[in-house]
PDB file of N, CA and C in Angstrom:
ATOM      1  N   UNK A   1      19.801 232.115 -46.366  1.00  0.00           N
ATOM      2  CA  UNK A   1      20.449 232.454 -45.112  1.00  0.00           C
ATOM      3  C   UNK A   1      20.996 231.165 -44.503  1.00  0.00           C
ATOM      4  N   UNK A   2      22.511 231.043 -44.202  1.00  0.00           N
ATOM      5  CA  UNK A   2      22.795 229.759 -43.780  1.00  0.00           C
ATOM      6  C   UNK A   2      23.321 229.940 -42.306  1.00  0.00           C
ATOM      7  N   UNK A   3      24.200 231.020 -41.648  1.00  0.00           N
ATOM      8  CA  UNK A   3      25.139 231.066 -41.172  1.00  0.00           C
ATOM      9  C   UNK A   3      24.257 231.913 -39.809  1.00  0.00           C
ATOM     10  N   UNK A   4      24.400 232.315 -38.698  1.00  0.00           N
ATOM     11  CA  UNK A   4      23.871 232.866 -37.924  1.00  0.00           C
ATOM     12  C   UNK A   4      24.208 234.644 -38.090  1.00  0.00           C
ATOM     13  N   UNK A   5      26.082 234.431 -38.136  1.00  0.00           N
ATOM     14  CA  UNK A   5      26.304 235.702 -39.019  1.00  0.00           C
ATOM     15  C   UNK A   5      25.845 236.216 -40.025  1.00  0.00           C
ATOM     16  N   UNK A   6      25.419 235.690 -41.026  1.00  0.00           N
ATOM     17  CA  UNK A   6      24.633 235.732 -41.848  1.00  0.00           C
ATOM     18  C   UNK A   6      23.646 236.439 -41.476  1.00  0.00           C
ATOM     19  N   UNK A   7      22.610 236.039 -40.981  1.00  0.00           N
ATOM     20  CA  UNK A   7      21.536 236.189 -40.653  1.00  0.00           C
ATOM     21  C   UNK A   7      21.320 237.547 -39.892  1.00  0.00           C
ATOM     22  N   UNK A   8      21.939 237.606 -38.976  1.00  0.00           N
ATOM     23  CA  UNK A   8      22.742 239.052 -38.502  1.00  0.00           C
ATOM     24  C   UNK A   8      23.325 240.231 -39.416  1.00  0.00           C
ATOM     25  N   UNK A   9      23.944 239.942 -40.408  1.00  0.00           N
ATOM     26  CA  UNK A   9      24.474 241.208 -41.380  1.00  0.00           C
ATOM     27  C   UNK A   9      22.983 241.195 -42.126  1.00  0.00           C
ATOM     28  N   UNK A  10      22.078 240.479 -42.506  1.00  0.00           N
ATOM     29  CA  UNK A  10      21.359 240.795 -43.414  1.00  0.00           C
ATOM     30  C   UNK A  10      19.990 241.977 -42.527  1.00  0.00           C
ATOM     31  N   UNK A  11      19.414 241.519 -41.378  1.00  0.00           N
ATOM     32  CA  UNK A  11      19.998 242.607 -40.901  1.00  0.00           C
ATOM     33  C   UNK A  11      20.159 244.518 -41.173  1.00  0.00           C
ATOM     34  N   UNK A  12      21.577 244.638 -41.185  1.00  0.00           N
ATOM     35  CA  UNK A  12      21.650 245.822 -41.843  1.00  0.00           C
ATOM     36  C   UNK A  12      21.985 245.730 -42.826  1.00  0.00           C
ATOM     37  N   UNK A  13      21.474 244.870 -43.799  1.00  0.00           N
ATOM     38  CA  UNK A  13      21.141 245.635 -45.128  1.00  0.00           C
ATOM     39  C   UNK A  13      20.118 245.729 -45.863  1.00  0.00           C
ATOM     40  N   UNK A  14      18.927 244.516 -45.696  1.00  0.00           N
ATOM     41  CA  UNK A  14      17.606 244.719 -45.752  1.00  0.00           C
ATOM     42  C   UNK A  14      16.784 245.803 -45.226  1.00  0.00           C
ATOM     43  N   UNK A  15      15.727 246.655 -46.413  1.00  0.00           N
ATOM     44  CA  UNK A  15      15.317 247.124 -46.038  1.00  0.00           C
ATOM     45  C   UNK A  15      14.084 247.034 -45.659  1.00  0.00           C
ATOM     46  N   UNK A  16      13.065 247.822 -44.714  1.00  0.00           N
ATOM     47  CA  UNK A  16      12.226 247.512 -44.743  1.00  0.00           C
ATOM     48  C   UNK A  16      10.915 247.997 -46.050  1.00  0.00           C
ATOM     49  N   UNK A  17      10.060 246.780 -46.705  1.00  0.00           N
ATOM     50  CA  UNK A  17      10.078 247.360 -48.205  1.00  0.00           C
ATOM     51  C   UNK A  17       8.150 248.289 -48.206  1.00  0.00           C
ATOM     52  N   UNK A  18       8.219 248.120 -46.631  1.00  0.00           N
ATOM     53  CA  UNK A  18       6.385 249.128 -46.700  1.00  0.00           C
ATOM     54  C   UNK A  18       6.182 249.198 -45.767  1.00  0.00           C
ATOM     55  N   UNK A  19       4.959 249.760 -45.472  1.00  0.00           N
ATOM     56  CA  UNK A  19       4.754 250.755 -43.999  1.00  0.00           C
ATOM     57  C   UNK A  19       5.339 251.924 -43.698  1.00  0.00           C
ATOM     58  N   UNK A  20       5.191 252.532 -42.651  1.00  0.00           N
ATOM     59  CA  UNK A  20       5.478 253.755 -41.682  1.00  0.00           C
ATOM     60  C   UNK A  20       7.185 253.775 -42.163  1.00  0.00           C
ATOM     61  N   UNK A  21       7.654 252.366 -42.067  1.00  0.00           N
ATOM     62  CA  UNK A  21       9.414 252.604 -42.130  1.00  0.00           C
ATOM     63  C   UNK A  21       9.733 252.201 -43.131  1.00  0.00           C
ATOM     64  N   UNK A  22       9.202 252.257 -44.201  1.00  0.00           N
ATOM     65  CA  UNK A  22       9.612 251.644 -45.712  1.00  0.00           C
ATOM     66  C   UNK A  22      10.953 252.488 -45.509  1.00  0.00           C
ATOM     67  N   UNK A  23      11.921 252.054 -46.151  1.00  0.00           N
ATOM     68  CA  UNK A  23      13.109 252.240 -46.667  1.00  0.00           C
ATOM     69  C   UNK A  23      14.165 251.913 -45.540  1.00  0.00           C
ATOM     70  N   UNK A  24      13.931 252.206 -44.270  1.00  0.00           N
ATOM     71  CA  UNK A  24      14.649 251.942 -42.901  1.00  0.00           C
ATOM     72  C   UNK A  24      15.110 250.420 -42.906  1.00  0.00           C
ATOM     73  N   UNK A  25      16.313 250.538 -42.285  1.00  0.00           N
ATOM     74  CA  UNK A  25      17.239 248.834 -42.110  1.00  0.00           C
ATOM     75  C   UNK A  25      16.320 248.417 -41.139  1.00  0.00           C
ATOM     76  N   UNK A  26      16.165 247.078 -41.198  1.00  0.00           N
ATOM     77  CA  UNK A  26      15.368 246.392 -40.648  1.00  0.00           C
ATOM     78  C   UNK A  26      16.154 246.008 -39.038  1.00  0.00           C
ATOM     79  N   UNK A  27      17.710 246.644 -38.863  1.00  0.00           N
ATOM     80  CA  UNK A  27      18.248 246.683 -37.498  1.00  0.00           C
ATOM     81  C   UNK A  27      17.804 248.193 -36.806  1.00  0.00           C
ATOM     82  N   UNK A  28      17.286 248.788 -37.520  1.00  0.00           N
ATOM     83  CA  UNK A  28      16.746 250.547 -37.167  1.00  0.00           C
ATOM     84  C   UNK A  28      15.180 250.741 -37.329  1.00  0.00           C
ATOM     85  N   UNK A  29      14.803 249.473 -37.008  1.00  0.00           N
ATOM     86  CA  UNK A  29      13.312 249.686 -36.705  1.00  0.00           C
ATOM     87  C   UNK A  29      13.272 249.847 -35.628  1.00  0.00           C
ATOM     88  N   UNK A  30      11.809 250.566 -34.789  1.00  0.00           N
ATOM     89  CA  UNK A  30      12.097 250.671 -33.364  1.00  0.00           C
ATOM     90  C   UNK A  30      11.259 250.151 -32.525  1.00  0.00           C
ATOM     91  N   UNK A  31      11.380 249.362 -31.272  1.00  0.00           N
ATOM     92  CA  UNK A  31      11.007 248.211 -30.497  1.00  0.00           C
ATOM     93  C   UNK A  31       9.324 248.213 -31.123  1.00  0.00           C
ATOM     94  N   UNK A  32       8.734 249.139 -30.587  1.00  0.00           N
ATOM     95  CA  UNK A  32       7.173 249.474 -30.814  1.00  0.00           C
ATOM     96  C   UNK A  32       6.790 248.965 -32.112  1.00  0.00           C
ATOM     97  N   UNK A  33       7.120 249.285 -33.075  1.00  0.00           N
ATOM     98  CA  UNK A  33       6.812 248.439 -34.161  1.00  0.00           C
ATOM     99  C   UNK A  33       7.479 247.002 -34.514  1.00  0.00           C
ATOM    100  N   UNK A  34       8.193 246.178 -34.355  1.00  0.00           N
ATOM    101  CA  UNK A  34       8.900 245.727 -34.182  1.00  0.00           C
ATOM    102  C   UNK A  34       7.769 244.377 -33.146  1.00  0.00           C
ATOM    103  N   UNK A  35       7.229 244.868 -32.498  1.00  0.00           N
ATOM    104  CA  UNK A  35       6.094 244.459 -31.203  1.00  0.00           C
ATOM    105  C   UNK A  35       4.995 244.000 -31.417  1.00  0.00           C
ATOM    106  N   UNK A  36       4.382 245.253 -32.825  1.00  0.00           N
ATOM    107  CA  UNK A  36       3.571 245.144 -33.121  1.00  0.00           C
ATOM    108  C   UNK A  36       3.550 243.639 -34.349  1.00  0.00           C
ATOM    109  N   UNK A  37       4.525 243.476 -34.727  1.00  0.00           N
ATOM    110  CA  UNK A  37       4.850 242.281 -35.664  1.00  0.00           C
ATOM    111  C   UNK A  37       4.674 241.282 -34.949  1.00  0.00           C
ATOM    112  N   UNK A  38       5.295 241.377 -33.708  1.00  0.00           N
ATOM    113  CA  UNK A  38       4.757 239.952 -32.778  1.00  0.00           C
ATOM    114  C   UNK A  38       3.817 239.680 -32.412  1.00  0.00           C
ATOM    115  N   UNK A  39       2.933 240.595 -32.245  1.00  0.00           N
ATOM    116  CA  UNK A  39       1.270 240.556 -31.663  1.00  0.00           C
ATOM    117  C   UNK A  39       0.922 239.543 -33.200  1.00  0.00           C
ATOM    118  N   UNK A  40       0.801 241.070 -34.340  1.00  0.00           N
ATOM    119  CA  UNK A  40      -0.042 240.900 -35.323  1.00  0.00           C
ATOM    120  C   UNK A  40       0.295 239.458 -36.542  1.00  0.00           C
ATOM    121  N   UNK A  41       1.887 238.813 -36.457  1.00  0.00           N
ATOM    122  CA  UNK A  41       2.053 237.942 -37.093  1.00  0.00           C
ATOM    123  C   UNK A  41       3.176 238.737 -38.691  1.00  0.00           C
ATOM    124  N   UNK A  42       4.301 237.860 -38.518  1.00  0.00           N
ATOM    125  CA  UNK A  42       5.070 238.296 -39.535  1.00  0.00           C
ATOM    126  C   UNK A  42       4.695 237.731 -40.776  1.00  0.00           C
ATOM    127  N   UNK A  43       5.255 238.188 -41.958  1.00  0.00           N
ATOM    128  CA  UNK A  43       4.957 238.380 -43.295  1.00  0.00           C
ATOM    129  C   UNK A  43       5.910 236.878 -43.475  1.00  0.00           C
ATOM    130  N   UNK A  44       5.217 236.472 -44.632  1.00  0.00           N
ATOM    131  CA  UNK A  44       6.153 234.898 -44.884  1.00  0.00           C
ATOM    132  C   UNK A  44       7.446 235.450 -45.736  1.00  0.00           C
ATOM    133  N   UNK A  45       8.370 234.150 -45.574  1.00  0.00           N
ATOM    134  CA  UNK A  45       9.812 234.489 -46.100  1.00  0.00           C
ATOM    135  C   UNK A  45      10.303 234.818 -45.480  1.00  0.00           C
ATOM    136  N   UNK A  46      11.839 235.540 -46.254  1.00  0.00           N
ATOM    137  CA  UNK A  46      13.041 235.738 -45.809  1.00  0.00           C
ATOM    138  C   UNK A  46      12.450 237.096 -44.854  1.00  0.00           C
ATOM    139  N   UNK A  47      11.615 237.757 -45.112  1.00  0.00           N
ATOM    140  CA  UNK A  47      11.275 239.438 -44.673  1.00  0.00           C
ATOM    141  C   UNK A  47      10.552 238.971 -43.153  1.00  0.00           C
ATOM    142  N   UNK A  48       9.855 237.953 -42.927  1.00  0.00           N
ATOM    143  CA  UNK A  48       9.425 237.966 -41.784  1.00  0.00           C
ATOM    144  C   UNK A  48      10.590 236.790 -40.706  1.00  0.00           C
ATOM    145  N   UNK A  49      11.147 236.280 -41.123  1.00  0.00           N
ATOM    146  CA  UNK A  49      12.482 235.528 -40.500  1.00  0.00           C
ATOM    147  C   UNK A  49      13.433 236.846 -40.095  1.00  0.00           C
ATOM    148  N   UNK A  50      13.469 237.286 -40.966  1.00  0.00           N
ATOM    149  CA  UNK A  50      14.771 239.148 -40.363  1.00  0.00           C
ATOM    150  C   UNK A  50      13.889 240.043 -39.416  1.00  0.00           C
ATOM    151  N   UNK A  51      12.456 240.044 -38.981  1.00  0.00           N
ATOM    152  CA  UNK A  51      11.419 240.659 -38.313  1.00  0.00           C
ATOM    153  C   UNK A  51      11.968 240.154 -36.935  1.00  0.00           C
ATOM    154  N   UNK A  52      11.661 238.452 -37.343  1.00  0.00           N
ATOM    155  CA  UNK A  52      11.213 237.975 -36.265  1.00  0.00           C
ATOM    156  C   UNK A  52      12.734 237.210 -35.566  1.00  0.00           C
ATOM    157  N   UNK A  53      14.102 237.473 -36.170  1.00  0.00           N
ATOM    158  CA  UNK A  53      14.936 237.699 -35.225  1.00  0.00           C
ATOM    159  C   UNK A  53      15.009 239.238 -34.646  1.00  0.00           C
ATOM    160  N   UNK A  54      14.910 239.859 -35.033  1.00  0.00           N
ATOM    161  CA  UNK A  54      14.878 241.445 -34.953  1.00  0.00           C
ATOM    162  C   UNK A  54      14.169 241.962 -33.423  1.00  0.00           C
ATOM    163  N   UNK A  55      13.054 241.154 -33.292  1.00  0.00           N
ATOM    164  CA  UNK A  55      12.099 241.071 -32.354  1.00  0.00           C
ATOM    165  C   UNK A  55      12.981 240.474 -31.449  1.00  0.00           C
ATOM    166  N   UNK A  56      13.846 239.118 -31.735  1.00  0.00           N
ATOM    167  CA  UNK A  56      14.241 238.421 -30.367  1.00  0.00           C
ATOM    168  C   UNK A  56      15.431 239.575 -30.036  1.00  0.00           C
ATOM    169  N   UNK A  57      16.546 239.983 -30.250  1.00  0.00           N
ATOM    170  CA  UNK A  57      17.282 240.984 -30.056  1.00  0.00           C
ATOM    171  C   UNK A  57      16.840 242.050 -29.592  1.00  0.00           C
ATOM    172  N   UNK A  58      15.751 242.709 -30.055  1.00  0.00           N
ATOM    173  CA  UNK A  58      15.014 243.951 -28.952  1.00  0.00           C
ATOM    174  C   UNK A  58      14.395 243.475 -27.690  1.00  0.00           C
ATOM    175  N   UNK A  59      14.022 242.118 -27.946  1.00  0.00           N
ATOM    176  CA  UNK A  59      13.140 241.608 -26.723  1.00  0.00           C
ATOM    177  C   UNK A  59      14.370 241.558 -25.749  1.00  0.00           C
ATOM    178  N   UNK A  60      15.119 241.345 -26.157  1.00  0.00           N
ATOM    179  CA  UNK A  60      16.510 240.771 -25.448  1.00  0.00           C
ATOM    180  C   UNK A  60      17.110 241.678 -24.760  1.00  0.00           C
ATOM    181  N   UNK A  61      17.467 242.623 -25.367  1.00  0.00           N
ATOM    182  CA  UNK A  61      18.306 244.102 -25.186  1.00  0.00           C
ATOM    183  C   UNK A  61      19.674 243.455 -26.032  1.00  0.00           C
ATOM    184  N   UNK A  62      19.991 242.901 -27.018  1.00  0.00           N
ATOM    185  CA  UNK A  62      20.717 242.016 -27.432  1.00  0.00           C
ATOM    186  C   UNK A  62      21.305 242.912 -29.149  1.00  0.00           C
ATOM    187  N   UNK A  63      20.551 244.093 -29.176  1.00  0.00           N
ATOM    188  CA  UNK A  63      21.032 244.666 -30.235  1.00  0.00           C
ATOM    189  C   UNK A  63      21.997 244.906 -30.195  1.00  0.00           C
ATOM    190  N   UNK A  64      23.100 245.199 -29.454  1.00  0.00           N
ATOM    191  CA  UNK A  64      24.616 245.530 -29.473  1.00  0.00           C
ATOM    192  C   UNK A  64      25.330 244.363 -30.291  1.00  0.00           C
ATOM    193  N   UNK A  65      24.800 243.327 -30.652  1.00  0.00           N
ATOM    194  CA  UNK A  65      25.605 242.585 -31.153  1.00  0.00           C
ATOM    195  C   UNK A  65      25.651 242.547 -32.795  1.00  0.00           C
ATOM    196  N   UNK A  66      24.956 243.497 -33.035  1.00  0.00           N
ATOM    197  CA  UNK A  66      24.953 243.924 -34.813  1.00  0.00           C
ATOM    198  C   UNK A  66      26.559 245.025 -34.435  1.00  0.00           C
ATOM    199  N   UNK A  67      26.560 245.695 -33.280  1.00  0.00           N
ATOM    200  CA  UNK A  67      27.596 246.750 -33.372  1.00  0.00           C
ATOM    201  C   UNK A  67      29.092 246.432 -33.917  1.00  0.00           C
ATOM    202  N   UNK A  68      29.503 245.017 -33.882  1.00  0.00           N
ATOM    203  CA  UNK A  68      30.073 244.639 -34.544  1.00  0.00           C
ATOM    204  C   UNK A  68      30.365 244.588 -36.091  1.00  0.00           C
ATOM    205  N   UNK A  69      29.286 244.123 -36.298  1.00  0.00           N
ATOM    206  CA  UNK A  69      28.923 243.989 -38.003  1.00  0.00           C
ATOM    207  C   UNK A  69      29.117 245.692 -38.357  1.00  0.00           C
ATOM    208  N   UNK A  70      28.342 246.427 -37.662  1.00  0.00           N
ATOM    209  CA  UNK A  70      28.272 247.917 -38.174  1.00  0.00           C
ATOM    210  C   UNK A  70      29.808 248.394 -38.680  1.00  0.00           C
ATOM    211  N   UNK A  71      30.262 248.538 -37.595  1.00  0.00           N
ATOM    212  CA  UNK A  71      31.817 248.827 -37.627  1.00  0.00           C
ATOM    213  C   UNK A  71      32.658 248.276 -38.917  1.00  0.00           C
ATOM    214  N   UNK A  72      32.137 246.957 -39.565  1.00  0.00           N
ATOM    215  CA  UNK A  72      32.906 246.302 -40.247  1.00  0.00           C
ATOM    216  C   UNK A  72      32.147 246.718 -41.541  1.00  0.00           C
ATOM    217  N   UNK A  73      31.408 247.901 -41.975  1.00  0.00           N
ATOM    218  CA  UNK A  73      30.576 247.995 -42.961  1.00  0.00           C
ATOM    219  C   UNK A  73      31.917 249.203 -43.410  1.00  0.00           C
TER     220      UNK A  73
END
């Protein structure tokens, strides 16, 4: 991941690969779980870096800014 855009499209296309939302884009997880990653501590790697922006954007109300990317899919 180099680019901030980057980091953002991946995003919606990663999925999430276990738990309750296995298969769900990791931009269509929903706040509550998402929460619970911040309490409990993200998974190492690329999978807990896409969590744990994921988290700052819900914390934010800042998800509209994937709506871009969406559109361009």
């Amino acid at each position: 991941m180099d680019t901030p855009t980057e980091h953002l499209s991946l995003l919606l296309i990663r999925d999430m690969p276990y738990g309750k939302y296995k298969g769900h884009k990791i931009a269509d997880l929903p706040g509550h779980y998402l929460a619970w990653f911040a309490r409990e501590g993200f998974p190492h790697g690329e999978l807990g870096q896409l969590l744990a922006l994921m988290v700052e954007l819900d914390h934010n109300a800042l998800r509209g800014l994937l709506d871009p990317l969406r559109r361009g899919r």
